[in-house]
Protein backbone atom coordinates (compact mmCIF):
# COMPACT_ATOMS: atom_id res chain seq x y z
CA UNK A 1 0.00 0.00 0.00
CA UNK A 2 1.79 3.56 -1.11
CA UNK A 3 -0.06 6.49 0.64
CA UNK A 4 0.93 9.69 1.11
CA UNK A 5 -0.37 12.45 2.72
CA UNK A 6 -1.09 16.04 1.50
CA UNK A 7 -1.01 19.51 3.70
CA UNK A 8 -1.41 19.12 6.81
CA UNK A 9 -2.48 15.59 7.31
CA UNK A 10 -1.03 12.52 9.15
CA UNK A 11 -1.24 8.68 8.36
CA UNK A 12 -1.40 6.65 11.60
CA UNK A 13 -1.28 2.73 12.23
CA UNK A 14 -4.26 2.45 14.88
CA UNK A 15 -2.47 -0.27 17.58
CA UNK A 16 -3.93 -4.27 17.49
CA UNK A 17 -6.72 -4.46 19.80
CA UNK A 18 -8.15 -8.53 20.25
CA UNK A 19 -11.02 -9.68 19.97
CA UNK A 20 -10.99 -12.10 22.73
CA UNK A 21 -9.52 -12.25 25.97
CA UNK A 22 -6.21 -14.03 26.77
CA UNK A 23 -8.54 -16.78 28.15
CA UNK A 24 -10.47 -16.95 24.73
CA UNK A 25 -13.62 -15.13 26.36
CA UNK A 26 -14.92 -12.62 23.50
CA UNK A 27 -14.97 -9.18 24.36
CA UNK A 28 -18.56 -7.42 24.14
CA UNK A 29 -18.66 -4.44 21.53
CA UNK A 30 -18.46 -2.24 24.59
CA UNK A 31 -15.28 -3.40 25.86
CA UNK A 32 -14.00 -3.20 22.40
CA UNK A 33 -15.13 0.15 21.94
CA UNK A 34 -13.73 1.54 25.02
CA UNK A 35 -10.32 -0.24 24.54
CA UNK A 36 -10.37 1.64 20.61
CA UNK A 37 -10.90 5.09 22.62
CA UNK A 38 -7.95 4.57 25.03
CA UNK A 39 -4.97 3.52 22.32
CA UNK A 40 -4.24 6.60 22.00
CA UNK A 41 -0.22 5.58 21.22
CA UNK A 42 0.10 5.54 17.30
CA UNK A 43 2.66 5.46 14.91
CA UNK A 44 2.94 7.72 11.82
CA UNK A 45 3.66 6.27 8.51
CA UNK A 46 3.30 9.73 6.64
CA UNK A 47 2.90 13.38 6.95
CA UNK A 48 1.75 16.25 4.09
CA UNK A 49 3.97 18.83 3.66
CA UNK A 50 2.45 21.42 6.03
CA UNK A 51 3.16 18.96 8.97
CA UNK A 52 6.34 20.71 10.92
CA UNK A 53 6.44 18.46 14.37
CA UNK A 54 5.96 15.11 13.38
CA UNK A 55 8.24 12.72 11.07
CA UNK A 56 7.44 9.49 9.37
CA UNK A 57 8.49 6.87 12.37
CA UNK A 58 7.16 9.04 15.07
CA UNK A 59 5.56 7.58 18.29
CA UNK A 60 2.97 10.24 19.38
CA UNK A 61 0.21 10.51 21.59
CA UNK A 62 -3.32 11.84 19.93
CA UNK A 63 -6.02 13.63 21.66
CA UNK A 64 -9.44 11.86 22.00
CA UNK A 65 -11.03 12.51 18.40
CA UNK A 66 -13.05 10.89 15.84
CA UNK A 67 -10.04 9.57 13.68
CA UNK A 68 -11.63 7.96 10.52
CA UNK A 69 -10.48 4.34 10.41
CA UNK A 70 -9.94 1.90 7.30
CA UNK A 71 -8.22 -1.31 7.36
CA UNK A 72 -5.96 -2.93 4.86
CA UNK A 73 -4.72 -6.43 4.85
CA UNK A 74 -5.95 -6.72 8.78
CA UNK A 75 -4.31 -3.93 9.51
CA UNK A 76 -6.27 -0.42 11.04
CA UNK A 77 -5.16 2.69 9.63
CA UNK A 78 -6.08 6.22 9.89
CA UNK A 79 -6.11 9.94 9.44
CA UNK A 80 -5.33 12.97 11.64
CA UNK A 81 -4.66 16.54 11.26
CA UNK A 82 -1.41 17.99 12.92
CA UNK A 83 -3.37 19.72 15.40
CA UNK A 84 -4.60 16.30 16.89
CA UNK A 85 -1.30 15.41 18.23
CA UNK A 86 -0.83 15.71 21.50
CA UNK A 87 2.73 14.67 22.51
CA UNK A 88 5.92 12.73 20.53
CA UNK A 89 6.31 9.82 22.55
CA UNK A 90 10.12 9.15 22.91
């Protein structure tokens, strides 16, 4: 997959969250949700050319926002403006 962003927009990879427990108990849609809200920790695979803080490779920290998601390949992706980051996490 080759995306790259434009102004200032970032591409994040949204962390793994499992289904099930460790146990094998599925989670309810609740848990899941709620679990999606607090990964807040993402990693950037691209920034448009208006971004100034961040770098392709970052760690950082993004405020509590409705990020649109998209998967690829089982992977979740998805798209922020600069002004959602909160921190670099180093």
């Amino acid at each position: 997959m080759n995306l790259n962003c434009v102004k200032g927009n970032i591409l994040i990879e949204l962390p793994e969250i499992k289904e099930t427990t460790e146990s094998g108990i599925i989670k309810s849609e609740e848990m899941m949700a709620a679990e999606y809200k607090d990964s807040n920790v993402v990693k950037v695979l691209s920034v448009g050319e208006e971004v100034t803080v961040v770098k392709k490779g970052d760690r950082i920290m993004i405020k509590n926002t409705h990020v649109p998601i998209f998967e690829h390949k089982g992977k979740r992706y998805g798209g922020i403006s600069e002004y959602d980051v909160f921190c670099i996490v180093k």
